[in-house]
Protein backbone atom coordinates (compact mmCIF):
# COMPACT_ATOMS: atom_id res chain seq x y z
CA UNK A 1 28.50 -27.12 31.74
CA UNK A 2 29.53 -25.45 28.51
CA UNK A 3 26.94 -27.59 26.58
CA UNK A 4 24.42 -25.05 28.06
CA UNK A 5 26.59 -21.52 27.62
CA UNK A 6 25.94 -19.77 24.39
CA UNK A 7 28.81 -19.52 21.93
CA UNK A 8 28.91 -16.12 22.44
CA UNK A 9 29.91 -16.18 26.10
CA UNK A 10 31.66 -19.21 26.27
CA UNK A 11 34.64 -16.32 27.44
CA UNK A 12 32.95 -15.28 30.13
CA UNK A 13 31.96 -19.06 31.55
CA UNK A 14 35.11 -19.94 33.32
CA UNK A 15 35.20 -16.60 35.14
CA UNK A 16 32.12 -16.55 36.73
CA UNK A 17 32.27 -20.16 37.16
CA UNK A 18 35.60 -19.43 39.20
CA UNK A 19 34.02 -16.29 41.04
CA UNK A 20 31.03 -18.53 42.26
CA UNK A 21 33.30 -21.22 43.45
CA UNK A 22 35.17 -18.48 45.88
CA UNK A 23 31.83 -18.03 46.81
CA UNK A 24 30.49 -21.33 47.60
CA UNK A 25 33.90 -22.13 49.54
CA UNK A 26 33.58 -19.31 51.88
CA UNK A 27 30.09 -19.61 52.50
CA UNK A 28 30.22 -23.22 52.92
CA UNK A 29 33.00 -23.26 54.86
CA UNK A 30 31.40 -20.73 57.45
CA UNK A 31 28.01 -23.22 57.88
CA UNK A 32 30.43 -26.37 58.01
CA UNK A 33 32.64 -24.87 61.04
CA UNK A 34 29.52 -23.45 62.61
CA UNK A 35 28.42 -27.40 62.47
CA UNK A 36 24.92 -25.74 61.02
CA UNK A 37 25.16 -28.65 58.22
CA UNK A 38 27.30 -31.37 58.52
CA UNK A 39 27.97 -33.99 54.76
CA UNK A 40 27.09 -37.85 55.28
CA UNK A 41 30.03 -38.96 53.18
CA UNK A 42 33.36 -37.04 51.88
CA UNK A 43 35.23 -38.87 48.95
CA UNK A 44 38.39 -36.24 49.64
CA UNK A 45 40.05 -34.51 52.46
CA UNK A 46 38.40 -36.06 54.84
CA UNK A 47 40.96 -35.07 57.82
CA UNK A 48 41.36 -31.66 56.52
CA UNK A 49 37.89 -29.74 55.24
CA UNK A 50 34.37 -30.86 57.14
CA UNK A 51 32.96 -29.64 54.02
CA UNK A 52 32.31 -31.40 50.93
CA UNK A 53 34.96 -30.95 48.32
CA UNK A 54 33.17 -32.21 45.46
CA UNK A 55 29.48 -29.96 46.29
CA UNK A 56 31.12 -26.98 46.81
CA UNK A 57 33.76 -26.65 44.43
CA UNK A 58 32.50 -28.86 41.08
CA UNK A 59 28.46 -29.25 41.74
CA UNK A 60 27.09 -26.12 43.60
CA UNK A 61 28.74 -23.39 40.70
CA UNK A 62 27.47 -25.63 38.22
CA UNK A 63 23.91 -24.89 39.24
């Protein structure tokens, strides 16, 4: 991810990386316990979150 941030705003990368994840989580969270989407295979927490831990939180904000 920081291979594509310019040097001059490498500062700002991990904040709005962090503020997009908060994002993702509560907006995924919402369609996973509404069952509108529902993730073929879970590497983590699979008891605990319907959602998928490694979309939301490392993948998605990357985008």
């Amino acid at each position: 991810m920081f291979k594509f941030v310019p040097k001059n705003k490498i500062r700002h990368a991990p904040v709005i990386f962090l503020f997009k994840q908060v994002i993702t989580w509560l907006f995924g969270l919402l369609v996973v316990e509404k069952n509108l989407i529902e993730y073929p295979f879970r590497l983590y927490f699979k008891k605990a979150y319907k959602g998928s831990f490694c979309f939301e939180y490392f993948f998605l904000p990357c985008i």
